[in-house]
N, C-alpha and C. Protein backbone atom coordinates (compact mmCIF):
# COMPACT_ATOMS: atom_id res chain seq x y z
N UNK A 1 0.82 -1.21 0.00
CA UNK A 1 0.00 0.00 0.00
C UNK A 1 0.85 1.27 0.00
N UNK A 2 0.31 2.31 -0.35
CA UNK A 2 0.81 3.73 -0.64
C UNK A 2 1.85 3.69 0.81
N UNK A 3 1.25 3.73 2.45
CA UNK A 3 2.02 3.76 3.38
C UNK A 3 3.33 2.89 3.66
N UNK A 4 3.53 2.22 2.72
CA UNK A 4 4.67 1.74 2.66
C UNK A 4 5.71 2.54 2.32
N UNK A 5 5.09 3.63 1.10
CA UNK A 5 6.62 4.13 0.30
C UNK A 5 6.26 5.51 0.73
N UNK A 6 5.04 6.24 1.83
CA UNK A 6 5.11 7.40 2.71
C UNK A 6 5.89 7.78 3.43
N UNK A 7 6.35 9.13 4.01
CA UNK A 7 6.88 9.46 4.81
C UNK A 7 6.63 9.74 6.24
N UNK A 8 4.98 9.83 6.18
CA UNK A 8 4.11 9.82 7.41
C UNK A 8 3.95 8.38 8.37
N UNK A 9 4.35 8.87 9.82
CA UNK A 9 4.81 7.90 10.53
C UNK A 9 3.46 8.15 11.82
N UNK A 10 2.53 7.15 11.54
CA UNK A 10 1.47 7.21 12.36
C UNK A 10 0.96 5.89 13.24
N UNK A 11 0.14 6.05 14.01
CA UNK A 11 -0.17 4.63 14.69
C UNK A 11 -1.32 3.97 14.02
N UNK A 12 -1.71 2.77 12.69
CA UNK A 12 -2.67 2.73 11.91
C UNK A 12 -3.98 2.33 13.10
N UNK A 13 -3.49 1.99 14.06
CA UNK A 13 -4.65 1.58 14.99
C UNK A 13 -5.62 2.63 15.97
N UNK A 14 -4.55 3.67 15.78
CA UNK A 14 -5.25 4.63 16.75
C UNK A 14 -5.92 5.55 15.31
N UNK A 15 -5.45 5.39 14.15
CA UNK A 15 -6.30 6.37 13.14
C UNK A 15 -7.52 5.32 12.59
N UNK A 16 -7.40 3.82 12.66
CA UNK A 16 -8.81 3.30 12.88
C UNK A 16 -9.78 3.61 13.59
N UNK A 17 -9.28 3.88 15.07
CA UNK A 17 -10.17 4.17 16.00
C UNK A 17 -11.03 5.62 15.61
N UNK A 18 -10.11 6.63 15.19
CA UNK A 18 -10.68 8.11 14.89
C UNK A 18 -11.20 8.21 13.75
N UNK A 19 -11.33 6.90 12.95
CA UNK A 19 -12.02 6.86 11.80
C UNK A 19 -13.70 6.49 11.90
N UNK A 20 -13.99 6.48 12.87
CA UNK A 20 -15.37 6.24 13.29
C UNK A 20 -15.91 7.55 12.63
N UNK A 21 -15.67 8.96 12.58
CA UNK A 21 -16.24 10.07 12.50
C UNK A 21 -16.04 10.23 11.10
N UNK A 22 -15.02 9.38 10.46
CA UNK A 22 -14.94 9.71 9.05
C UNK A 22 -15.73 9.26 8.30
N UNK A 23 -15.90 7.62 8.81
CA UNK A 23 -16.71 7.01 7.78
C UNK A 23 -18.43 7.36 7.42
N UNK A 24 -18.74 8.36 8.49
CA UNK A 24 -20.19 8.73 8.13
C UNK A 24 -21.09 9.13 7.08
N UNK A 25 -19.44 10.36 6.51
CA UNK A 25 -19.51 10.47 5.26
C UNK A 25 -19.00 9.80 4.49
N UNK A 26 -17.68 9.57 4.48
CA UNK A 26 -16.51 8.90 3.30
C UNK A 26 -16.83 7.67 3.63
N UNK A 27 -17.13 6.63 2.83
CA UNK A 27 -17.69 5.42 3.04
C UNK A 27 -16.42 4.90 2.99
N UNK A 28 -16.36 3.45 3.54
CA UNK A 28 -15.09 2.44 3.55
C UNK A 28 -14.47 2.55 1.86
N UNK A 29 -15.53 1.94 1.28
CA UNK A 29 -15.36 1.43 -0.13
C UNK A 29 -16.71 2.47 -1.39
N UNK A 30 -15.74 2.65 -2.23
CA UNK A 30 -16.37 3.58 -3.02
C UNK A 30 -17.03 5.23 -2.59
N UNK A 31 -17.98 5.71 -3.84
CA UNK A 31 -18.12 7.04 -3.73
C UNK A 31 -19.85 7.24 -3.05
N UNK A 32 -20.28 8.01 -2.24
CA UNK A 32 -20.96 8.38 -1.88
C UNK A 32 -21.49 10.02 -1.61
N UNK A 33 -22.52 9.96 -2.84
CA UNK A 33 -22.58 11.41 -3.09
C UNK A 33 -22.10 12.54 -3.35
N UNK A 34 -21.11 12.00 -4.44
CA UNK A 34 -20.11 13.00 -4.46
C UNK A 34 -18.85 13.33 -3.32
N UNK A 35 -19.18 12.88 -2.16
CA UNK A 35 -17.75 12.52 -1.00
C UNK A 35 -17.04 11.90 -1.50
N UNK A 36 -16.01 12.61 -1.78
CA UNK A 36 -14.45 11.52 -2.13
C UNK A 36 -14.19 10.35 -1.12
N UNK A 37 -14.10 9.63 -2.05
CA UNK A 37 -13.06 7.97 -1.33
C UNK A 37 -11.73 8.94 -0.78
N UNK A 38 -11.54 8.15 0.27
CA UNK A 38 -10.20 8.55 1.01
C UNK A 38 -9.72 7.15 1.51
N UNK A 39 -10.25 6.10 1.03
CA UNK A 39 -9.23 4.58 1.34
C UNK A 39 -7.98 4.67 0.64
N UNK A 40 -7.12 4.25 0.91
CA UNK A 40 -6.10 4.11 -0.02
C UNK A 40 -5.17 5.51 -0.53
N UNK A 41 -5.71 6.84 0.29
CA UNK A 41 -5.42 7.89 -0.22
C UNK A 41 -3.71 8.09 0.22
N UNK A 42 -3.09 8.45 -1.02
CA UNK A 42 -1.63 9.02 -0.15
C UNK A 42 -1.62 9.26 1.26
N UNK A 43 -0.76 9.25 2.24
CA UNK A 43 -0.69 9.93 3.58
C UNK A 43 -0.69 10.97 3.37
N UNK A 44 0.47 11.23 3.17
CA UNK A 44 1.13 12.49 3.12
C UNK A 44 0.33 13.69 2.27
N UNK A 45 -0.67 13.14 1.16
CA UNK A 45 -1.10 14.05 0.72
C UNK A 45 -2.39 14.78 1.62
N UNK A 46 -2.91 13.32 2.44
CA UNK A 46 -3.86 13.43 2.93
C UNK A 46 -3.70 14.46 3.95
N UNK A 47 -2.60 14.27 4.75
CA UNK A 47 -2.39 15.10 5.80
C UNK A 47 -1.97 16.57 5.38
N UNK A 48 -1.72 16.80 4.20
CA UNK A 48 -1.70 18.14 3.35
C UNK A 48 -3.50 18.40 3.24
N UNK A 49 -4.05 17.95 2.85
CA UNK A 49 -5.65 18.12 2.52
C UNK A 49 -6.12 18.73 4.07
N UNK A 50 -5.68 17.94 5.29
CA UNK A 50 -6.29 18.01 6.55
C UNK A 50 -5.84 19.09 6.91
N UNK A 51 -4.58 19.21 6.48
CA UNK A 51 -3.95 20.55 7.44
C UNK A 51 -4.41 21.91 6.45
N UNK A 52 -4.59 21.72 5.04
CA UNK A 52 -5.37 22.90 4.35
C UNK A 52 -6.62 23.34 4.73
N UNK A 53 -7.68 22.28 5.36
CA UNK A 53 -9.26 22.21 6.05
C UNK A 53 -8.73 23.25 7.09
N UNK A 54 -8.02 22.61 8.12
CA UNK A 54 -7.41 23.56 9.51
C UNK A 54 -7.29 24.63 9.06
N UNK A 55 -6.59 25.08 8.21
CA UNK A 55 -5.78 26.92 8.49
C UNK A 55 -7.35 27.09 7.57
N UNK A 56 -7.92 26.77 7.14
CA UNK A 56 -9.31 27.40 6.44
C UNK A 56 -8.63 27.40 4.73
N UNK A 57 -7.66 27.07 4.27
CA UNK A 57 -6.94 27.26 2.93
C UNK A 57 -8.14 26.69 2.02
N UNK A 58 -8.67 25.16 2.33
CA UNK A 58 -9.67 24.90 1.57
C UNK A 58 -11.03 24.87 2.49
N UNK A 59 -11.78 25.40 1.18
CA UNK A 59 -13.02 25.79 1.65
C UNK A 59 -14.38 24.93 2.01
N UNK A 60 -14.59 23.91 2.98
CA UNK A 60 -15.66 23.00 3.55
C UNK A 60 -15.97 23.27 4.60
N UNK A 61 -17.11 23.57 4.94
CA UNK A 61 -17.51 24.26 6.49
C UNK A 61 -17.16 22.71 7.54
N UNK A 62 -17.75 21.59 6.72
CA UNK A 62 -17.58 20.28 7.69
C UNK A 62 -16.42 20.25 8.35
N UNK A 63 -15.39 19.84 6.89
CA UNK A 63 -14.10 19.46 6.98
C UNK A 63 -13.24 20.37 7.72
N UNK A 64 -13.59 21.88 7.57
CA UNK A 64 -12.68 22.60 8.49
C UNK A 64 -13.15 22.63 10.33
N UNK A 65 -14.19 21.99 10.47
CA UNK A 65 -14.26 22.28 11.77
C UNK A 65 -14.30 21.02 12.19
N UNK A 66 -13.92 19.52 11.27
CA UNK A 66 -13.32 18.41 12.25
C UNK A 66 -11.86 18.39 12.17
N UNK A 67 -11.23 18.80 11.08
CA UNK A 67 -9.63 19.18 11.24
C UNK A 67 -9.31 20.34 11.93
N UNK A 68 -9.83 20.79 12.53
CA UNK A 68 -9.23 21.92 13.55
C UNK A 68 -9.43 21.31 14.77
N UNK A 69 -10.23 19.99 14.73
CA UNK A 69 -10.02 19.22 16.14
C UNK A 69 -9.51 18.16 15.89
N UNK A 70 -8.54 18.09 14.81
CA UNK A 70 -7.10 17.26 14.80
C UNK A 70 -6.09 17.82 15.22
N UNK A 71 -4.95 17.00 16.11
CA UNK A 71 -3.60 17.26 16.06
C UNK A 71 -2.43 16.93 14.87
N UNK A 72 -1.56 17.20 14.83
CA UNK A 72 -0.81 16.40 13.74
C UNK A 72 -0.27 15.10 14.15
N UNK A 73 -0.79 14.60 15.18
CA UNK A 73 -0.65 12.96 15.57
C UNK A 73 -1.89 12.28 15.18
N UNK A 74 -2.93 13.05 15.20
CA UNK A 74 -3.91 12.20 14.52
C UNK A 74 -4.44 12.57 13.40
N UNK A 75 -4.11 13.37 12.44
CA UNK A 75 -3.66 13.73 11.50
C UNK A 75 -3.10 12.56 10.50
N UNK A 76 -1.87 12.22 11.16
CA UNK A 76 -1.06 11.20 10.94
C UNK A 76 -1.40 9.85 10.94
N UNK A 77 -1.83 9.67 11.97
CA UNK A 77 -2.80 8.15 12.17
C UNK A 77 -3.95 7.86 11.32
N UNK A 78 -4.73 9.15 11.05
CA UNK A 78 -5.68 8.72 10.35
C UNK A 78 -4.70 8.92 8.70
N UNK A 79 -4.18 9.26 8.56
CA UNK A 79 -3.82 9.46 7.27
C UNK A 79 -3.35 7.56 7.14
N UNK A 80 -2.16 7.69 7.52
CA UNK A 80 -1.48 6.05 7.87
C UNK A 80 -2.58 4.79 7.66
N UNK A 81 -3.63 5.03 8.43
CA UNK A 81 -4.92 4.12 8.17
C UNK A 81 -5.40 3.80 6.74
N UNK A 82 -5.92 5.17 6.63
CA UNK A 82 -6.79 5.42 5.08
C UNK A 82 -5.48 5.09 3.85
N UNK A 83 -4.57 5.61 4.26
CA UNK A 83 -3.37 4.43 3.15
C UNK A 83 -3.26 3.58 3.24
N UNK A 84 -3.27 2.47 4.36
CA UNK A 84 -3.03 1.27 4.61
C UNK A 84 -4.57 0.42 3.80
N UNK A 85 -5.65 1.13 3.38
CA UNK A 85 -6.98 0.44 2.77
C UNK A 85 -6.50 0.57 1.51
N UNK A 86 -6.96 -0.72 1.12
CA UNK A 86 -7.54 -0.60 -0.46
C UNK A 86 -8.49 -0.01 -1.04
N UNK A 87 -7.80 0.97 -2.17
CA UNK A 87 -8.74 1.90 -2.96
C UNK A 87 -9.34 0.64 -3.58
N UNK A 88 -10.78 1.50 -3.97
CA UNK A 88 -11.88 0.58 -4.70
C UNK A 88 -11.81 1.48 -6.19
């Protein structure tokens, strides 16, 4: 998987756990309503996407006010996770 050849060094078990809040929208497998798949997503890019939600850079009212209650440890973890899945 992508987290193999990443540079993001996370705990995949503790970004399972914080993935409870993700999957509501972003489904495990495939697209739902236009919500991007994020299985299988780069880390590193991901955690670029999360940390753009935070400073407000990209514009989602959702996404910026559950990444501003990320750290960059779970940030990391969940990124590490969602790479460690197989894209559909």
């Amino acid at each position: 998987p992508a987290a193999a050849e990443d540079e993001v060094k996370g705990d995949i078990e503790y970004g399972e756990y914080l993935s409870a809040e993700c999957v509501a929208c972003h489904q495990t497998q495939g697209h739902n309503q236009g919500i991007p798949q994020i299985a299988g997503m780069n880390a590193s890019g991901m955690v670029s996407i999360l940390s753009a939600y935070k400073s407000k850079e990209l514009n989602n009212a959702t996404m910026q006010t559950i990444a501003a209650r990320l750290d960059d440890e779970q940030m990391a973890a969940l990124a590490v996770y969602y790479a460690s899945l197989p894209a559909e």
